[in-house]
Protein backbone atom coordinates (compact mmCIF):
# COMPACT_ATOMS: atom_id res chain seq x y z
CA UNK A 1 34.91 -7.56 25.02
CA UNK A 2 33.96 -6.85 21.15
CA UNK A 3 36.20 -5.08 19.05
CA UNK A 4 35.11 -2.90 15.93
CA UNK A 5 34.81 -4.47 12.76
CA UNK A 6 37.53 -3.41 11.10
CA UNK A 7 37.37 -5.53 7.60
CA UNK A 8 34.86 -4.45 4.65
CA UNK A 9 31.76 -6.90 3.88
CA UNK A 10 27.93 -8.20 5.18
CA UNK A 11 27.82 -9.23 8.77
CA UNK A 12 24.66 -10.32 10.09
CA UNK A 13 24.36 -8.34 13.84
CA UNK A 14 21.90 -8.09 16.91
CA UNK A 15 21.27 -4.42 17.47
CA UNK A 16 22.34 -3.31 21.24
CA UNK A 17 22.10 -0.30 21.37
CA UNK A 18 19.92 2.39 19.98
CA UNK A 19 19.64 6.07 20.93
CA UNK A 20 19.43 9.71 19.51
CA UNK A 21 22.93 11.69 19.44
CA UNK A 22 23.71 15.36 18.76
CA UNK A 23 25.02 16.33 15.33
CA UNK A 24 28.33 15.09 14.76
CA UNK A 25 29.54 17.05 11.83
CA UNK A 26 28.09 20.97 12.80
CA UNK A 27 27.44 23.50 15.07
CA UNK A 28 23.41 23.29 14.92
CA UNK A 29 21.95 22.63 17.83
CA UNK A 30 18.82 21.14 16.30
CA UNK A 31 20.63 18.47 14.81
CA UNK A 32 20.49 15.18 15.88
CA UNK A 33 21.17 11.44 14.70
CA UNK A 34 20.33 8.02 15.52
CA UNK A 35 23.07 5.96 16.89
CA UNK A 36 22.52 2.27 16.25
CA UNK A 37 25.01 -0.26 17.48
CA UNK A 38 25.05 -4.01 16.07
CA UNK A 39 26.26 -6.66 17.10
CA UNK A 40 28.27 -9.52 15.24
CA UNK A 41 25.81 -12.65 15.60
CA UNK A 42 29.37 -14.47 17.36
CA UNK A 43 29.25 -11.16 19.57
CA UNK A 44 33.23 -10.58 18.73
CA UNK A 45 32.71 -7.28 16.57
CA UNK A 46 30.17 -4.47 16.14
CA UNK A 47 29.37 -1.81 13.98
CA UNK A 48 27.69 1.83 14.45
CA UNK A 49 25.04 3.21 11.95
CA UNK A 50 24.62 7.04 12.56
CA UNK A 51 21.71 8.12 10.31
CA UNK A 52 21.06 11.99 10.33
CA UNK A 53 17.63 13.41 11.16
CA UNK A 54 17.87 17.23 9.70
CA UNK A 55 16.40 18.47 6.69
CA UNK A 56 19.35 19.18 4.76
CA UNK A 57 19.10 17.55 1.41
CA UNK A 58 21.72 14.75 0.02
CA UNK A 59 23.75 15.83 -2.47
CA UNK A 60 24.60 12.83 -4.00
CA UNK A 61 24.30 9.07 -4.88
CA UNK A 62 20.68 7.18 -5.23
CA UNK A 63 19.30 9.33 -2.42
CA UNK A 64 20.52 12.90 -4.08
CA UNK A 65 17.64 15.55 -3.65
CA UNK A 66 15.66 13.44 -0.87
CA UNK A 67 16.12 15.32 2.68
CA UNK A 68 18.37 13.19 5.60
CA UNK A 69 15.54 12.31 8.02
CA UNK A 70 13.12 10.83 5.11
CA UNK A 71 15.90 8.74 4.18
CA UNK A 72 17.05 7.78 7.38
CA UNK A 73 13.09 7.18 8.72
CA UNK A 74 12.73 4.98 5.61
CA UNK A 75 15.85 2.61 6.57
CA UNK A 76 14.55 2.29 10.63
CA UNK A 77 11.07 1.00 9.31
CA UNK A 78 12.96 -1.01 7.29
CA UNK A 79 14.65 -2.81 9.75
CA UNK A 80 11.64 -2.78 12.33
CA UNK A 81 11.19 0.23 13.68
CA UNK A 82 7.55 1.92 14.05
CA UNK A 83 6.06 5.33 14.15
CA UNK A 84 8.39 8.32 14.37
CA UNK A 85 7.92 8.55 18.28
CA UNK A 86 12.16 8.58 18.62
CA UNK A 87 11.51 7.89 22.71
CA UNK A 88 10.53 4.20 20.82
CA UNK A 89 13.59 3.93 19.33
CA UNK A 90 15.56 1.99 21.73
CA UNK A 91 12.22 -0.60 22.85
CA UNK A 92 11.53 -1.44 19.69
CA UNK A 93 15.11 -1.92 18.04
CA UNK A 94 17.30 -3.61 20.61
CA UNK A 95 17.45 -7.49 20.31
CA UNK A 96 16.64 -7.00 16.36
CA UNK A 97 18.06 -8.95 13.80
CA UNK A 98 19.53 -6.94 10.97
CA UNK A 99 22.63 -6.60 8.63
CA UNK A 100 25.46 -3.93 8.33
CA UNK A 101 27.54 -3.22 5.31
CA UNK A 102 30.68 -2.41 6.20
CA UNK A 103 32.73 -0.12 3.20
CA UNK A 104 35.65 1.95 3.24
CA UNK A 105 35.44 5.54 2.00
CA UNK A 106 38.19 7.21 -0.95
CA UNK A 107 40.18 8.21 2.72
CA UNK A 108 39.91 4.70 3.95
CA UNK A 109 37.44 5.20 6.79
CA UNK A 110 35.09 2.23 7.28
CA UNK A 111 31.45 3.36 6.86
CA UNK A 112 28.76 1.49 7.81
CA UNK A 113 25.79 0.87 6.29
CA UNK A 114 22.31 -0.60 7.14
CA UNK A 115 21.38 -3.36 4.60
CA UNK A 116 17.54 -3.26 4.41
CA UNK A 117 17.84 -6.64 1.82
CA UNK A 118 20.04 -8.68 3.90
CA UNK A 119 20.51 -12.31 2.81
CA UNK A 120 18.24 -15.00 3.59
CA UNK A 121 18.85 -18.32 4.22
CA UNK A 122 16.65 -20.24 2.71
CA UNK A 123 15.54 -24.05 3.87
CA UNK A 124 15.54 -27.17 1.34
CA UNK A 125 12.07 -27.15 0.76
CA UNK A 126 12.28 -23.14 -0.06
CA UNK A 127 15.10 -23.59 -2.29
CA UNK A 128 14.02 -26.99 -4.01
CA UNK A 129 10.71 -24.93 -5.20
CA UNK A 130 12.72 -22.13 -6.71
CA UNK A 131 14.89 -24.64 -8.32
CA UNK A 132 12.48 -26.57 -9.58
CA UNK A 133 10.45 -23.27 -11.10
CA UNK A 134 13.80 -22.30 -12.62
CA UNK A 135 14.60 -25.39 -14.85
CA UNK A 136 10.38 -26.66 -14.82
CA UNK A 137 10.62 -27.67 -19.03
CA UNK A 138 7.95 -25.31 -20.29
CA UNK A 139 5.13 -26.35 -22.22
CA UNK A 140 4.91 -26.17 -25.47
CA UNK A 141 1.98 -23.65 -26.14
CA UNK A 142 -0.83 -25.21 -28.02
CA UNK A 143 -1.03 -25.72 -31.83
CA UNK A 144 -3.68 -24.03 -33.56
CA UNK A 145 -5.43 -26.35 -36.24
CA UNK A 146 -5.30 -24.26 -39.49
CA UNK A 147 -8.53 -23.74 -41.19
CA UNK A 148 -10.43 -25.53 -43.38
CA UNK A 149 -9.97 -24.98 -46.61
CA UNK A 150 -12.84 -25.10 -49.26
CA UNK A 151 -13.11 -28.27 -51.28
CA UNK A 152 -11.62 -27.10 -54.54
CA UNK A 153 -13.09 -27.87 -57.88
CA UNK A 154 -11.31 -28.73 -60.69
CA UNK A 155 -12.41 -25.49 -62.28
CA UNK A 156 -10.20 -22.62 -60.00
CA UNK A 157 -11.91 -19.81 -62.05
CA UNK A 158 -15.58 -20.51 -61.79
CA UNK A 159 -16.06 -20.60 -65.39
CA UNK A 160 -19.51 -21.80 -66.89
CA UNK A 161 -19.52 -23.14 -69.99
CA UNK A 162 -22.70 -21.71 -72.07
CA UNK A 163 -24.71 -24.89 -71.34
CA UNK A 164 -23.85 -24.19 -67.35
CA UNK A 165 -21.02 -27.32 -67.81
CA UNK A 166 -17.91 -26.91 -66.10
CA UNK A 167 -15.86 -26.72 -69.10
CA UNK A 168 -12.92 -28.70 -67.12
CA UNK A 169 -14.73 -31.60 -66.78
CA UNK A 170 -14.90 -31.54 -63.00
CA UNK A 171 -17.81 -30.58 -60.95
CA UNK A 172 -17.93 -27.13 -59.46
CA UNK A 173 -18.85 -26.62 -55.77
CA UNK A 174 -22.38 -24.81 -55.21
């Protein structure tokens, strides 16, 4: 039998279970939460996600001001999940592929998380390309030629002479 992660960090999980809970935290009836369970990929741990589905608003971190059920409908499509028909929920998560964050709290509870970037391993070809893009030698953009400049005449003034001679002895350019 799997025991509950217990240590903070990524682990890669299967979701097995996935359900709608009452409310853990108040007295309102019409509250509810998903319950997802992972997984660890070796099957020795797993984790719980509880993501609220009320409209009370978060009062805090990079969600503050956005309501609980946008924010916790945003994470299940995400990680797979379609629609917002919750009688789905278990069909179309189960046997998923996701990762959990596990991070303990200032009271030194271990929260889960969802991770809706988890790490990807990429294959030699994948990473060869990216490697190749990063350290490709640039090339040099193109000089421009710099204009031609007008044959000069040995008079830079334009100065006429009263007989129309250049009075430098050099031609001037017509």
């Amino acid at each position: 039998m799997s025991q509950l992660i217990n240590d903070e960090g990524d682990f890669p999980v299967t979701i097995t279970n996935a359900y709608i809970v009452q409310g853990r935290w108040n007295d309102k009836p019409e509250d509810i939460e998903v319950k997802i369970v992972g997984t660890t990929l070796d099957g020795e741990q797993y984790g719980v996600w509880y993501g609220e589905l009320t409209n009370r608003y978060i009062q805090g971190g990079k969600h503050q001001g956005r309501k609980q059920h946008e924010v916790t409908m945003e994470i299940l499509h995400a990680i797979g999940f379609q629609g917002y028909n919750m009688t789905d929920l278990e069909t179309q998560l189960v046997g998923k592929q996701t990762s959990f964050t596990a991070k303990r709290n200032a009271k030194g509870y271990l929260n889960f998380y969802i991770n809706t970037n988890p790490e990807r391993i990429l294959t030699p070809a994948e990473a060869q390309a990216k490697l190749a893009a990063m350290f490709a030698q640039p090339t040099p953009p193109a000089q421009p030629t710099p204009p031609q400049q007008p044959q000069q005449s040995g008079n830079p003034f334009g100065q006429q002479s009263q007989n129309g001679e250049n009075p430098f002895g050099t031609p001037t350019a017509q």
